[in-house]
Protein backbone atom coordinates (compact mmCIF):
# COMPACT_ATOMS: atom_id res chain seq x y z
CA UNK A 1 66.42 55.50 22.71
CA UNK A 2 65.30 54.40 25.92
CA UNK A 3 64.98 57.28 28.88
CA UNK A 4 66.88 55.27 31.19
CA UNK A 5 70.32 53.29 30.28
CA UNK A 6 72.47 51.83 32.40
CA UNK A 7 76.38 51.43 31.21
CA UNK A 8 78.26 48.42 33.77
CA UNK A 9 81.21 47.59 33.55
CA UNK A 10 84.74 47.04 34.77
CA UNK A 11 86.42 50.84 35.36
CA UNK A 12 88.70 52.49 32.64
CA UNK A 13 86.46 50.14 29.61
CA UNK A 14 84.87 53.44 27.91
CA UNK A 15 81.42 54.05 29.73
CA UNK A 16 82.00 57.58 30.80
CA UNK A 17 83.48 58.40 27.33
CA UNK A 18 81.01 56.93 25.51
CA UNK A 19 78.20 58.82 27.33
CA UNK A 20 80.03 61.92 25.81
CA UNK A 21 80.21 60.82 21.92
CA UNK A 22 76.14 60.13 23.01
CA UNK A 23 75.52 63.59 24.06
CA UNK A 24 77.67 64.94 21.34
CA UNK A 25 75.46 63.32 18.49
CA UNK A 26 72.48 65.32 19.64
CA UNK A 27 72.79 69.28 18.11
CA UNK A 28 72.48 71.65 21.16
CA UNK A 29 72.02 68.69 23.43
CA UNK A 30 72.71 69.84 27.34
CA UNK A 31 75.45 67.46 29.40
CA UNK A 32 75.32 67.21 32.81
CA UNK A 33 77.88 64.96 34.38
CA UNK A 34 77.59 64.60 37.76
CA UNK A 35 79.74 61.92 39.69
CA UNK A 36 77.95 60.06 41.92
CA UNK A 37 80.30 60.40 45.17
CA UNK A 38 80.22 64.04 44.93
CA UNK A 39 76.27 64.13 45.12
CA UNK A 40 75.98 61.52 47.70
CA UNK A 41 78.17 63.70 49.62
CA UNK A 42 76.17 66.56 49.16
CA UNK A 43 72.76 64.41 49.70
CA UNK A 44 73.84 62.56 53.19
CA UNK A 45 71.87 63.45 55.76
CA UNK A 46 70.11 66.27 53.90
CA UNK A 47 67.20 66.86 51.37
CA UNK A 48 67.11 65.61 47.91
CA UNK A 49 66.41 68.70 46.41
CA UNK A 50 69.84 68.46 44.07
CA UNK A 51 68.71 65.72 42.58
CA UNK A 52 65.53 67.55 41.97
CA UNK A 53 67.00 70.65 40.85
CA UNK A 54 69.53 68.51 37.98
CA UNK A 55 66.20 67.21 36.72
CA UNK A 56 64.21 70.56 36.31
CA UNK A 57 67.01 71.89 34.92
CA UNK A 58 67.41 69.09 32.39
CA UNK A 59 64.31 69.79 31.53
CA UNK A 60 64.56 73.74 30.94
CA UNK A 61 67.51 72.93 28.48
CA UNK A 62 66.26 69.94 26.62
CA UNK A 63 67.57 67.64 24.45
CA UNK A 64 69.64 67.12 27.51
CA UNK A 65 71.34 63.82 28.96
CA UNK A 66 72.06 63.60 32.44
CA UNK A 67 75.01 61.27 33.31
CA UNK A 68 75.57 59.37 37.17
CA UNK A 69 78.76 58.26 36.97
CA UNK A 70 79.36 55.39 39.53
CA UNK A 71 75.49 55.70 40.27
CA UNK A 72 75.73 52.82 42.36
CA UNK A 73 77.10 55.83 45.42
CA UNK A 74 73.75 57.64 45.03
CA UNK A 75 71.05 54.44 44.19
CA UNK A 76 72.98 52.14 46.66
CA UNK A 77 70.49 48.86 47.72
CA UNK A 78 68.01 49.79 50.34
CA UNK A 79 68.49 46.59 51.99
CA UNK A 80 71.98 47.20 52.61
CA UNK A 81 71.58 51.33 53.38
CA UNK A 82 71.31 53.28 56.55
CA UNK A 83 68.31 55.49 56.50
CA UNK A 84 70.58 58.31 54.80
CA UNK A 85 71.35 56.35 52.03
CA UNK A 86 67.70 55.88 51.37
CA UNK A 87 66.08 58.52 50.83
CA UNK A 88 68.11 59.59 47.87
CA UNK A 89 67.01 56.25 46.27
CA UNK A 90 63.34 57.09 46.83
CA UNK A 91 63.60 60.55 45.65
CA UNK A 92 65.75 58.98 42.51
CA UNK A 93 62.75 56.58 41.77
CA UNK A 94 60.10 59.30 41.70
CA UNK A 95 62.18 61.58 39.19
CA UNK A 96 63.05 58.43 36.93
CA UNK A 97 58.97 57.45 37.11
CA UNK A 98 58.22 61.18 35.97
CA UNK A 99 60.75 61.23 33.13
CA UNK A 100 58.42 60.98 30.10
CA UNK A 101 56.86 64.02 31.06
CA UNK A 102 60.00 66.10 31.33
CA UNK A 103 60.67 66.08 26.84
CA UNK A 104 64.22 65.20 26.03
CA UNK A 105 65.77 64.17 28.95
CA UNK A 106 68.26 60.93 28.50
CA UNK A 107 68.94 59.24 31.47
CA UNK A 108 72.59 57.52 31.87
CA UNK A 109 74.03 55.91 34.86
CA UNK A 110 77.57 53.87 34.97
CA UNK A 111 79.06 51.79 37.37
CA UNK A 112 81.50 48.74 37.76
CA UNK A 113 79.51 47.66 41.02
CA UNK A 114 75.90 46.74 38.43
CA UNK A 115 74.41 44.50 41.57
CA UNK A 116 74.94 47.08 44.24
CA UNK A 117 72.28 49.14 42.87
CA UNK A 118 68.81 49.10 44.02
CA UNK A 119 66.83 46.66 42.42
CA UNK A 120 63.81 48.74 41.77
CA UNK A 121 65.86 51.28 39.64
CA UNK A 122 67.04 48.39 36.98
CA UNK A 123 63.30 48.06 36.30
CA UNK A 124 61.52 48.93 32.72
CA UNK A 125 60.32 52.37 32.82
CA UNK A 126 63.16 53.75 34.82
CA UNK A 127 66.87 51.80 33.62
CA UNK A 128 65.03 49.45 31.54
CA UNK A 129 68.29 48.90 29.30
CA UNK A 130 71.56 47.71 30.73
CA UNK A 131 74.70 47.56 28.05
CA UNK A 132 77.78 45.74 29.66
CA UNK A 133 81.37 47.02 28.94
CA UNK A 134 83.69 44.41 28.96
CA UNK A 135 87.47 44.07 28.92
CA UNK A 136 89.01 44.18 25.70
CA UNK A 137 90.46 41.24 24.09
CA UNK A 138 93.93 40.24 22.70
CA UNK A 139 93.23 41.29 19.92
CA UNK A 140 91.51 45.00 20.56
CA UNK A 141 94.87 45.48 23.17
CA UNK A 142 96.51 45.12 20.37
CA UNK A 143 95.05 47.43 18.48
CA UNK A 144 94.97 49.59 21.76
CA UNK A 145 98.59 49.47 21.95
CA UNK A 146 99.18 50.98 18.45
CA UNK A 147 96.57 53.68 18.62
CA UNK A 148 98.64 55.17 21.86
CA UNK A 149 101.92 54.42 20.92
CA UNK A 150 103.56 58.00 20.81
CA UNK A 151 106.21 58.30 18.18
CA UNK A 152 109.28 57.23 20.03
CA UNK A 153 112.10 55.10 18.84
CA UNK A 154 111.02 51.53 20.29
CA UNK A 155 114.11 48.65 20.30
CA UNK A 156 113.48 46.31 18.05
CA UNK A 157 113.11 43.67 20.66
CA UNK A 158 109.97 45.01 21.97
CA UNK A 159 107.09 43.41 20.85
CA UNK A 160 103.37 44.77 21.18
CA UNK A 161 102.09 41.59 19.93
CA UNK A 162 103.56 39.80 22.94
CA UNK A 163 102.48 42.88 25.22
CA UNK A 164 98.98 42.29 24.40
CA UNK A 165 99.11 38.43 24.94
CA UNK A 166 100.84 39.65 28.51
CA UNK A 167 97.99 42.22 29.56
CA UNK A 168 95.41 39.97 30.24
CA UNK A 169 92.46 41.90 32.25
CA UNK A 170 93.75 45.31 31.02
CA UNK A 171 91.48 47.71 30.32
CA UNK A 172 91.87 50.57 27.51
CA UNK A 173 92.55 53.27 30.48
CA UNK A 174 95.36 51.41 31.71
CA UNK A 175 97.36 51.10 27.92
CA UNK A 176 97.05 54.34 28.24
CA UNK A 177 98.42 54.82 31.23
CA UNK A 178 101.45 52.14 30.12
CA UNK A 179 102.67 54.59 28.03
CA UNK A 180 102.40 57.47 30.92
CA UNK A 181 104.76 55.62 32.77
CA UNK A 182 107.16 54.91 30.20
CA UNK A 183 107.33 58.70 29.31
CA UNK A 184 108.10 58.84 33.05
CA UNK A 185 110.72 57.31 32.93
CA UNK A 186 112.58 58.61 30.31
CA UNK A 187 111.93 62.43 31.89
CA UNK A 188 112.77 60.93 35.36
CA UNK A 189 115.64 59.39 33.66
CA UNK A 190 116.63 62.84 31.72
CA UNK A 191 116.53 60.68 28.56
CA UNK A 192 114.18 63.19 26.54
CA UNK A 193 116.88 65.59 25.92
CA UNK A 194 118.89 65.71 22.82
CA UNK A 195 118.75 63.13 20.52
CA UNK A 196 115.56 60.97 20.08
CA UNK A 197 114.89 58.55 23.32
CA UNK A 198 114.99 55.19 22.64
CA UNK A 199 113.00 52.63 24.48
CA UNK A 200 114.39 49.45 25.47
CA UNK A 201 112.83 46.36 26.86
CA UNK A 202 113.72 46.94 30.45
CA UNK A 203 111.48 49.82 30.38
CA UNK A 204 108.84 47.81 29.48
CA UNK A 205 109.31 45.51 31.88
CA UNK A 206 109.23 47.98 34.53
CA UNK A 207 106.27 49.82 32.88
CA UNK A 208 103.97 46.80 32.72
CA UNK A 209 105.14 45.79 36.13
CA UNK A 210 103.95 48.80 37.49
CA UNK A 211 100.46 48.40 35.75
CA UNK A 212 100.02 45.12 36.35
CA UNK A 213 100.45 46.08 40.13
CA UNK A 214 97.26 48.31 39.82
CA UNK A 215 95.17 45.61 37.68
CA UNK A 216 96.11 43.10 40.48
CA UNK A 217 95.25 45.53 43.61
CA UNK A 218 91.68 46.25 41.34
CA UNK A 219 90.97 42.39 40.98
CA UNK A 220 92.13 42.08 44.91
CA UNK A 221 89.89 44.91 46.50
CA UNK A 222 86.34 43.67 44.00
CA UNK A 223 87.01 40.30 45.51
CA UNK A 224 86.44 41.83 49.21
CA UNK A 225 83.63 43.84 47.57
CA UNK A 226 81.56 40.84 46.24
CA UNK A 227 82.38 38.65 49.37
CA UNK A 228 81.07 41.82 51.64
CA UNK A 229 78.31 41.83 49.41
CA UNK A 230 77.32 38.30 49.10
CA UNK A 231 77.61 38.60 53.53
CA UNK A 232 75.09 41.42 53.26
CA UNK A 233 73.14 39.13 51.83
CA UNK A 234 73.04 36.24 53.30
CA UNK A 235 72.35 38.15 56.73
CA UNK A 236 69.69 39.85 55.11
């Protein structure tokens, strides 16, 4: 396995969770999962000596995999960063550069933003390997729909087949989070007492409604992202 791996990908696809079933193949394997805003809090306008310290400590407790989630807040493009911003890049480079000398340490960053990180990181030696996540198709919603179905009473006019030709641009994480809101309504709705609930197609409609309002503000706010982006750019 390579040192360095980058996961990419649209959010809610599986990157974080399959950077656990990684670590979890490994006997006595060390996980550190450390989310990327949280450290780039801690970093701004300080030392980079947590980043340092993650790595030593990787090291002490090898096998060990090390995971960035949304990396892109910590390794953000240099060309686009305030002098803050910076210097945890820099310090990031150097560790990545010494990793063969540190044993087992696995390197694993995510992020939906892939071109937002520096350029120098995504470069062999450091995250020479880049797997993309993408959204799943009709047919894996599908599929997605009956692996989280709970085991209610569904009408018989509900159809998951034509649910997963409806979910276009879903991701696994929102399915999920379909059948959240459907539970929430029937609490809300005091129709889990007694008798077994029965779900009828106007809950559905108002489930997927609700969903479909996230997937659409999602879509909506990476359009401003990629057209700040592609400004930054052509300024640059």
């Amino acid at each position: 396995m390579p040192k360095g791996i980058i996961f990419h990908g649209p959010p809610g696809t599986g990157k974080t969770h399959l950077a656990k079933i990684v670590a979890s193949q490994v006997n006595n394997a060390a996980f550190y999962n450390i989310r990327g805003p949280e450290l780039s809090y801690e970093l701004r306008g300080g030392t980079a000596r947590k980043l340092r310290d993650i790595f030593e400590h990787a090291k002490d407790n090898s096998p060990a995999l090390i995971f960035f989630d949304e990396i892109d807040s910590i390794a953000p493009r240099r060309d686009q960063s305030q002098e803050s911003g910076r210097q945890p890049v820099g310090q990031l480079l150097s560790l990545m550069d010494g990793l063969e000398d540190r044993g087992q340490v696995v390197v694993i960053g995510a992020t939906n933003l892939i071109d937002e990180i520096d350029p120098a990181l995504r470069r062999p030696g450091r995250f020479g390997r880049e797997i993309k996540f993408s959204r799943p198709s009709e047919k894996e919603r599908k599929q997605l729909f009956d692996l989280y179905k709970p085991e209610i009473s569904f009408n018989s006019r509900i159809s998951f087949e034509a649910l997963a030709s409806r979910s276009n641009g879903w991701s696994g994480a929102h399915i999920k989070s379909f059948f959240e809101q459907i539970a929430e309504i029937l609490i809300l709705e005091r129709r889990d007492k007694g008798k077994q609930p029965e779900v009828y197609p106007m809950d559905i409609d108002r489930a997927f409604n609700r969903i479909q309002d996230q997937v659409d503000n999602i879509e909506r706010q990476q359009r401003r992202e990629k057209e700040i982006s592609e400004k930054h750019q052509n300024n640059a």
